[in-house]
C-alpha atoms as a PDB file:
ATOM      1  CA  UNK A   1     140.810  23.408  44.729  1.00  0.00           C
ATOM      2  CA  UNK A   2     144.677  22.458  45.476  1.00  0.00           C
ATOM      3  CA  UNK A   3     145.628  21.167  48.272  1.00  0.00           C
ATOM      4  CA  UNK A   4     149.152  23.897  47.983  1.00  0.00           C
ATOM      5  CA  UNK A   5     147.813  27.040  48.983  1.00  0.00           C
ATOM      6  CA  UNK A   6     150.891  28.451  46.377  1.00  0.00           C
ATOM      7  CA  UNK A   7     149.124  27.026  43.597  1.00  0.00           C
ATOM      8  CA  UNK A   8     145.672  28.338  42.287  1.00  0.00           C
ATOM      9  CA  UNK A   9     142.992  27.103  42.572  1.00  0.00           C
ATOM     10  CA  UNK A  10     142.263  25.627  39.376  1.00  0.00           C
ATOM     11  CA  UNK A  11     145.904  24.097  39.298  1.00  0.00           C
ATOM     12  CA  UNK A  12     146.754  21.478  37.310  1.00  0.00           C
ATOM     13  CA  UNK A  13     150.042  19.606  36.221  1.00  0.00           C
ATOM     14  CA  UNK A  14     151.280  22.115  34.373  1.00  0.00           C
ATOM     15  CA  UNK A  15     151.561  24.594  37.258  1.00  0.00           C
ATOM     16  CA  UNK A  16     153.141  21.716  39.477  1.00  0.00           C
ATOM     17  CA  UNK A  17     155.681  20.861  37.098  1.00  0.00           C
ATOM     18  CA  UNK A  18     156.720  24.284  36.570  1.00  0.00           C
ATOM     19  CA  UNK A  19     156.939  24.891  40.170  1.00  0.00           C
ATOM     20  CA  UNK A  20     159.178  21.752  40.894  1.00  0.00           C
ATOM     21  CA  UNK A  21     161.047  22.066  37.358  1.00  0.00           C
ATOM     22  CA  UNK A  22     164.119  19.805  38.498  1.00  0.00           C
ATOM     23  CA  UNK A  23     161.630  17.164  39.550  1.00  0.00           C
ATOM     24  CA  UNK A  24     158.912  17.333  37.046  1.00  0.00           C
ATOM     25  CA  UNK A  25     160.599  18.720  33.922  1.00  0.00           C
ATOM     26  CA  UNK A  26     161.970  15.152  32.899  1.00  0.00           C
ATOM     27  CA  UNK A  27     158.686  13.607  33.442  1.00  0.00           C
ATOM     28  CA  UNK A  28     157.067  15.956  30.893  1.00  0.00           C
ATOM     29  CA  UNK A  29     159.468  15.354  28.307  1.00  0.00           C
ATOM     30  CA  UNK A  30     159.373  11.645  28.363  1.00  0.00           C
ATOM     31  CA  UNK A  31     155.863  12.343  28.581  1.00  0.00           C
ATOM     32  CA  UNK A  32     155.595  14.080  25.482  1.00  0.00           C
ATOM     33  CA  UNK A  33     157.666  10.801  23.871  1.00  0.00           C
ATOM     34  CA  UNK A  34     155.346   8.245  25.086  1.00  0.00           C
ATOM     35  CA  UNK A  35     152.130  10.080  23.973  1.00  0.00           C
ATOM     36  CA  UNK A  36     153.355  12.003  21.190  1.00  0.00           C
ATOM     37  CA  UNK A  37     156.419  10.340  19.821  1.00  0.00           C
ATOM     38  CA  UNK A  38     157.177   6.891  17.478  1.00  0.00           C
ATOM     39  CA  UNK A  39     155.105   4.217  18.379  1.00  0.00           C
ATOM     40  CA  UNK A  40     152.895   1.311  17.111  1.00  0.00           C
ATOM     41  CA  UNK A  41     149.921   3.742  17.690  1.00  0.00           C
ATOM     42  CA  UNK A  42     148.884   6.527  17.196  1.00  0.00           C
ATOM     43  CA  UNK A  43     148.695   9.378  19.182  1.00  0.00           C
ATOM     44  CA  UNK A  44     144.704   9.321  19.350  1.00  0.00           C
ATOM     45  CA  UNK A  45     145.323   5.739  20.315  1.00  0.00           C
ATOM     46  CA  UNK A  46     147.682   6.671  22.706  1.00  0.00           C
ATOM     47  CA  UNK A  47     144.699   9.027  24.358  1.00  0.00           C
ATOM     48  CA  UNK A  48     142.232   6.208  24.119  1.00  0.00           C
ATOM     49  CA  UNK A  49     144.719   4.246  26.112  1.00  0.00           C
ATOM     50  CA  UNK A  50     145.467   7.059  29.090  1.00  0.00           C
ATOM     51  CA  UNK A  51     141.573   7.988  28.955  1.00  0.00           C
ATOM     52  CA  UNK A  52     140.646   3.616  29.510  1.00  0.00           C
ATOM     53  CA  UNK A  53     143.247   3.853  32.615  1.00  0.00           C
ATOM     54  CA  UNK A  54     142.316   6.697  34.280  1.00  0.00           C
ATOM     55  CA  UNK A  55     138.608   5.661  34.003  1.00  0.00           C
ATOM     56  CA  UNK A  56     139.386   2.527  35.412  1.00  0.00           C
ATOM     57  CA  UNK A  57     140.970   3.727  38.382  1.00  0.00           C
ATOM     58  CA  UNK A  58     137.919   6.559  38.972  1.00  0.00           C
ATOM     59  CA  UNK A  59     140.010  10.114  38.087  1.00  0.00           C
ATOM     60  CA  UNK A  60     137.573  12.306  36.973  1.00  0.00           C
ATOM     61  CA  UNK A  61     140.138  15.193  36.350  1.00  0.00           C
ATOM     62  CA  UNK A  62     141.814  13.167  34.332  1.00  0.00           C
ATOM     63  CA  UNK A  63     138.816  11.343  32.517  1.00  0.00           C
ATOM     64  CA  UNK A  64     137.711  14.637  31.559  1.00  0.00           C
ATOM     65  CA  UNK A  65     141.074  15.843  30.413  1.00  0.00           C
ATOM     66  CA  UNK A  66     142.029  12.419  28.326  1.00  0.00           C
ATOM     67  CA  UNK A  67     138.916  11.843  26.825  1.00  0.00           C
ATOM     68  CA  UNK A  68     138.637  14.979  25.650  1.00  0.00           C
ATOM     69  CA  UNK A  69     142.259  14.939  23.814  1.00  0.00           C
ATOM     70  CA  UNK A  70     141.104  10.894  22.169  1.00  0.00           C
ATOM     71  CA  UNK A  71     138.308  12.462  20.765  1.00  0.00           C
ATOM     72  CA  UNK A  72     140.344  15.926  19.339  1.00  0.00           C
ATOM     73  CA  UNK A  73     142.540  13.146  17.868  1.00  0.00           C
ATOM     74  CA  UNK A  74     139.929  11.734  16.149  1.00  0.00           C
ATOM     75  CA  UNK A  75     138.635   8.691  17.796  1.00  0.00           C
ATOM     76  CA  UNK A  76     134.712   8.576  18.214  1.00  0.00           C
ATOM     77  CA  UNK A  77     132.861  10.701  20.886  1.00  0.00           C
ATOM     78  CA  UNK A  78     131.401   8.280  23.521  1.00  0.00           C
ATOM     79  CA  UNK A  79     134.403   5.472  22.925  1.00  0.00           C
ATOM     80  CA  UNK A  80     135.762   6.251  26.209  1.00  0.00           C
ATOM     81  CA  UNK A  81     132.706   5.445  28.080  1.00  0.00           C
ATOM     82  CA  UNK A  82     131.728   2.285  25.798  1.00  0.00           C
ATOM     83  CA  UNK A  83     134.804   1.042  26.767  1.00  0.00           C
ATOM     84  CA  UNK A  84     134.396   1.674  30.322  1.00  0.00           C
ATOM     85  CA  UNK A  85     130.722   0.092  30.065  1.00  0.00           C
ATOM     86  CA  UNK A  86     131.946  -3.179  28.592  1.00  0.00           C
ATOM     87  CA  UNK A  87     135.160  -3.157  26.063  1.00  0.00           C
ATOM     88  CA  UNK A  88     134.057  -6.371  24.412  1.00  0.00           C
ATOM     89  CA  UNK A  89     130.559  -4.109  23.365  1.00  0.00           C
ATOM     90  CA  UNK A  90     132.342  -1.528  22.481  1.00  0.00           C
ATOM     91  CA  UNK A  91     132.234  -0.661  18.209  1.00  0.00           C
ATOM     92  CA  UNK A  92     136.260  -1.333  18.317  1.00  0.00           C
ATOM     93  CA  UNK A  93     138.308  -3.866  16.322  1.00  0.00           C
ATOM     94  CA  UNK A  94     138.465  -7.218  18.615  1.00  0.00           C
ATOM     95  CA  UNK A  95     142.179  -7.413  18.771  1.00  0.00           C
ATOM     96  CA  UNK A  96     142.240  -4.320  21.446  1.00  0.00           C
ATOM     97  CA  UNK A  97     140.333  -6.330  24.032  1.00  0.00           C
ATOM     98  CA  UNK A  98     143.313  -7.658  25.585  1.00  0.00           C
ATOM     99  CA  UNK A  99     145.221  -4.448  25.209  1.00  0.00           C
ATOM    100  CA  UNK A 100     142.358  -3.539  27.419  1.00  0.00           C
ATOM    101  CA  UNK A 101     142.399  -6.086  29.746  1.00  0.00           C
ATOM    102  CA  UNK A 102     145.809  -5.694  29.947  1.00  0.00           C
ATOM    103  CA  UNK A 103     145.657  -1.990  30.953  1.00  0.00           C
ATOM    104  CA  UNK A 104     142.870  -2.590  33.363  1.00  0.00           C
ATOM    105  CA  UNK A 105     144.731  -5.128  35.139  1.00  0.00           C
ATOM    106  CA  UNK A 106     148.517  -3.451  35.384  1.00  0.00           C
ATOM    107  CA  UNK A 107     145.810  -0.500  36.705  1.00  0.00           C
ATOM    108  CA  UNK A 108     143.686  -2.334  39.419  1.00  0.00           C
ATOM    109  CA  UNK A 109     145.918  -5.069  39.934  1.00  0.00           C
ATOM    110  CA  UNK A 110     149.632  -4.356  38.830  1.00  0.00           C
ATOM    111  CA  UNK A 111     150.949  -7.803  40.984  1.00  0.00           C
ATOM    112  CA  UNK A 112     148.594 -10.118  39.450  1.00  0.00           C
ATOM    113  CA  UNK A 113     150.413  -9.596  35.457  1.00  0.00           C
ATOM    114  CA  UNK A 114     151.311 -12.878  34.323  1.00  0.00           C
ATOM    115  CA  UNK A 115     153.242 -13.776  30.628  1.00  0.00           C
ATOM    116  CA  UNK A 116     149.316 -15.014  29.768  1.00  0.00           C
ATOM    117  CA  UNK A 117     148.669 -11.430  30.007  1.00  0.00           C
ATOM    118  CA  UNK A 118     151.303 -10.761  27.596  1.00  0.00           C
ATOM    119  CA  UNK A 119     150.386 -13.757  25.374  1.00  0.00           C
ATOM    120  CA  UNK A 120     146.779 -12.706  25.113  1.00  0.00           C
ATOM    121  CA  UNK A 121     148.446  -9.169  23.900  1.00  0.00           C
ATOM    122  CA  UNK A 122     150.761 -11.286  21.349  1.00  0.00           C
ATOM    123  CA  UNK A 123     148.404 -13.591  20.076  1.00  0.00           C
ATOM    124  CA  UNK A 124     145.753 -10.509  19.235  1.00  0.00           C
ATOM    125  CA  UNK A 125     148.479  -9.418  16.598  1.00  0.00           C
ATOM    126  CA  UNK A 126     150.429  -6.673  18.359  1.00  0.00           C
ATOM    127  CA  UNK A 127     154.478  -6.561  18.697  1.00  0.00           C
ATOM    128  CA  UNK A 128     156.440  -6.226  21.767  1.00  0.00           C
ATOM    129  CA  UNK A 129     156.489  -2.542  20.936  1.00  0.00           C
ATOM    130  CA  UNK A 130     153.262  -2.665  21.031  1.00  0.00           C
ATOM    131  CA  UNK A 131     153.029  -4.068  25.000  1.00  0.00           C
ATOM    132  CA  UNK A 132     155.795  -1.720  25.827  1.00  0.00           C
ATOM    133  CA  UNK A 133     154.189   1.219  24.920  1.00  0.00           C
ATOM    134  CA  UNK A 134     150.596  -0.312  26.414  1.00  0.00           C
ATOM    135  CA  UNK A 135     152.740  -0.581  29.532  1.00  0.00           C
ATOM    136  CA  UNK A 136     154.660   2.510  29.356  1.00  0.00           C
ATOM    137  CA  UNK A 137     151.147   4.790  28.590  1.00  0.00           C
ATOM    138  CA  UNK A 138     149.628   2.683  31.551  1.00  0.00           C
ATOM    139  CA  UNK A 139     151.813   3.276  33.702  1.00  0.00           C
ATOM    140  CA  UNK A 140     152.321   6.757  32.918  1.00  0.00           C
ATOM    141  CA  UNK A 141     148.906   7.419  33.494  1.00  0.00           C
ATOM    142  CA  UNK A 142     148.993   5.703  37.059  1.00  0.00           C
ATOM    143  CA  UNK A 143     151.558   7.975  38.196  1.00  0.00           C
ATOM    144  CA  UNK A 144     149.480  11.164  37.272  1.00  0.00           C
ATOM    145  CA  UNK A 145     146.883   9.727  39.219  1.00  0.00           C
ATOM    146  CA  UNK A 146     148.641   9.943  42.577  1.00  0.00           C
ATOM    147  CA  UNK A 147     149.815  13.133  41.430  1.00  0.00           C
ATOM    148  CA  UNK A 148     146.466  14.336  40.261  1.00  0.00           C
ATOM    149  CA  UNK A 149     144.373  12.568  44.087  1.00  0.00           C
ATOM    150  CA  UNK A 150     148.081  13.994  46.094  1.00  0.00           C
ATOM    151  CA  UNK A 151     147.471  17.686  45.109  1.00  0.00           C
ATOM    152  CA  UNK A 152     143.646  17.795  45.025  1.00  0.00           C
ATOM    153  CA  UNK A 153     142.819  19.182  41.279  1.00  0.00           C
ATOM    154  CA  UNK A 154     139.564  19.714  40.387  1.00  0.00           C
ATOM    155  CA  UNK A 155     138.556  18.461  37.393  1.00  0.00           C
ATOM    156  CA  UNK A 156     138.066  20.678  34.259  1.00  0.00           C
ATOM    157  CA  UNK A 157     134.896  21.801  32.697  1.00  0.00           C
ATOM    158  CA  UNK A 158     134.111  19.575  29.444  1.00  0.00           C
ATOM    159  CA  UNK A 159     134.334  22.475  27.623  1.00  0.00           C
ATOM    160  CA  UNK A 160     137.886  23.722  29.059  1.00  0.00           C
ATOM    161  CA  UNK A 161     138.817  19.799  28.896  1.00  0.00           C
ATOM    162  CA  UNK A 162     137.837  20.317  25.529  1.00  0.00           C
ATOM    163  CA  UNK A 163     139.580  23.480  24.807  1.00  0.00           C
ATOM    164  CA  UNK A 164     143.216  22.294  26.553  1.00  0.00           C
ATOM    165  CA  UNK A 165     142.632  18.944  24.031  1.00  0.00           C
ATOM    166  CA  UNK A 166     142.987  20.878  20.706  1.00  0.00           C
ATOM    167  CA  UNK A 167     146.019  23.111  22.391  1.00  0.00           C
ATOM    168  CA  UNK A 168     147.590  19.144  23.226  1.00  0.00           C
ATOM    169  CA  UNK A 169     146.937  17.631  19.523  1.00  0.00           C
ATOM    170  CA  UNK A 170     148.532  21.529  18.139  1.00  0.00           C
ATOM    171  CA  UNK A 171     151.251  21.641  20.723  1.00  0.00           C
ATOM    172  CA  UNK A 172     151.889  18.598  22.525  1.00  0.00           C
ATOM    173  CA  UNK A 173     152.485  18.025  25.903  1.00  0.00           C
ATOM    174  CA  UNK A 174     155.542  20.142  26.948  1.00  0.00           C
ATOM    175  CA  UNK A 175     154.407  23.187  25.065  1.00  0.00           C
ATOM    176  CA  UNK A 176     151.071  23.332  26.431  1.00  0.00           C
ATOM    177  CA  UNK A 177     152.341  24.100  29.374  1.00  0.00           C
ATOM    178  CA  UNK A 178     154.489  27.645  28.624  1.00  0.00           C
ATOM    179  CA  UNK A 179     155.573  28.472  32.099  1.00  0.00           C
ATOM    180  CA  UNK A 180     156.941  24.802  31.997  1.00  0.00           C
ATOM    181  CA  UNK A 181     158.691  25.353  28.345  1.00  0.00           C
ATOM    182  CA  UNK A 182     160.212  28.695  29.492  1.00  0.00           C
ATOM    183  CA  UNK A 183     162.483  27.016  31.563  1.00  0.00           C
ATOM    184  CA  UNK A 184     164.119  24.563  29.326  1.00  0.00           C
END
C-alpha cells in the first residue's frame, strides 16, 4: 500500500510518473534508452544487471519486477538468485564477475569506487561502453529504489511480475505505462 493516499493501492512507477509528468516523464524516456536502447548488452542483460542491484540493496518490489523481465528476455530462471547466492558459483561466463562486483559496490558502497574497479571491468574484456552502461543501469536502478522505499509499493505477485515482464520485452518501458504515454 502507497504511502499517497491519491495513488492506489497497488501503485507503482507508472502511476507516479504519470501523476508528476514534468518531473518523471524525462526519467522514463532515458529510461527506456538505457534498458532498451544501443548498448554493449543486451536488453536481457540489461535486466540481469537492474535485477543483481536491486537484490543487492534488499527491494523486493523491484526484485520481483526485474527478475521477472531477465528471465522474459531470455536469461535462465533462477540466475538472479545464483547470483545473489555467490556470482563466482553462478553458471555465467567468468568475465561478468567484476561487472558484478562492480555493481554491488557503486550499490552498497558508491564512495569506495576506485580506477581498480574499473580496471578489473577492463581487463575482463569489456569497453568503456561497456562500464558506462554498467554504471548508468546501476545507477538507474538505485534511484528507483528510493523512489520505490519513498512511496511504499508493495511488491507484485510473481505471477503479475511475470505478466508486466512480457508487456516490458513487447512494449518497453514508456509504453507500458499508457497513462504515462498519453501525455507525450
Amino acid at each position: 500500500m502507497t504511502y499517497f493516499k491519491t495513488l492506489p493501492d497497488d501503485a507503482g512507477p507508472g502511476q507516479v510518473f504519470a501523476k508528476y509528468h514534468d518531473i518523471y516523464g524525462h526519467w522514463a524516456k532515458m529510461g527506456q534508452e538505457i534498458m532498451n536502447g544501443p548498448s554493449v548488452f543486451t536488453p536481457g542483460e540489461r535486466e540481469m544487471i537492474a535485477a543483481y542491484t536491486v537484490g543487492c540493496a534488499g527491494t523486493e518490489y523491484a526484485m520481483v519486477a526485474h527478475s521477472a523481465a531477465t528471465y522474459a528476455w531470455g536469461i535462465e530462471e533462477g540466475m538472479i538468485d545464483k547470483l545473489l547466492e555467490d556470482p563466482a558459483k553462478a553458471p555465467i561466463d567468468r568475465k561478468w564477475l567484476p561487472v558484478f562486483a562492480m555493481v554491488k559496490k557503486l550499490t552498497l558502497m558508491p564512495n569506495d569506487i576506485t580506477q581498480e574497479d574499473a580496471d578489473a571491468v577492463y581487463k575482463a574484456g569489456w569497453s568503456e561502453d561497456a562500464l558506462h552502461h554498467i554504471i548508468a543501469v546501476t545507477a538507474r536502478m538505485n534511484f528507483m529504489i528510493r523512489l520505490i522505499g519513498g512511496f511504499g509499493f508493495t511488491p507484485m505477485t510473481p505471477e503479475v511480475a511475470k505478466q508486466r515482464a512480457e508487456e516490458r520485452v513487447e512494449k518497453g518501458y514508456v509504453n507500458l505505462y499508457p497513462d504515462l504515454a498519453k501525455k507525450d
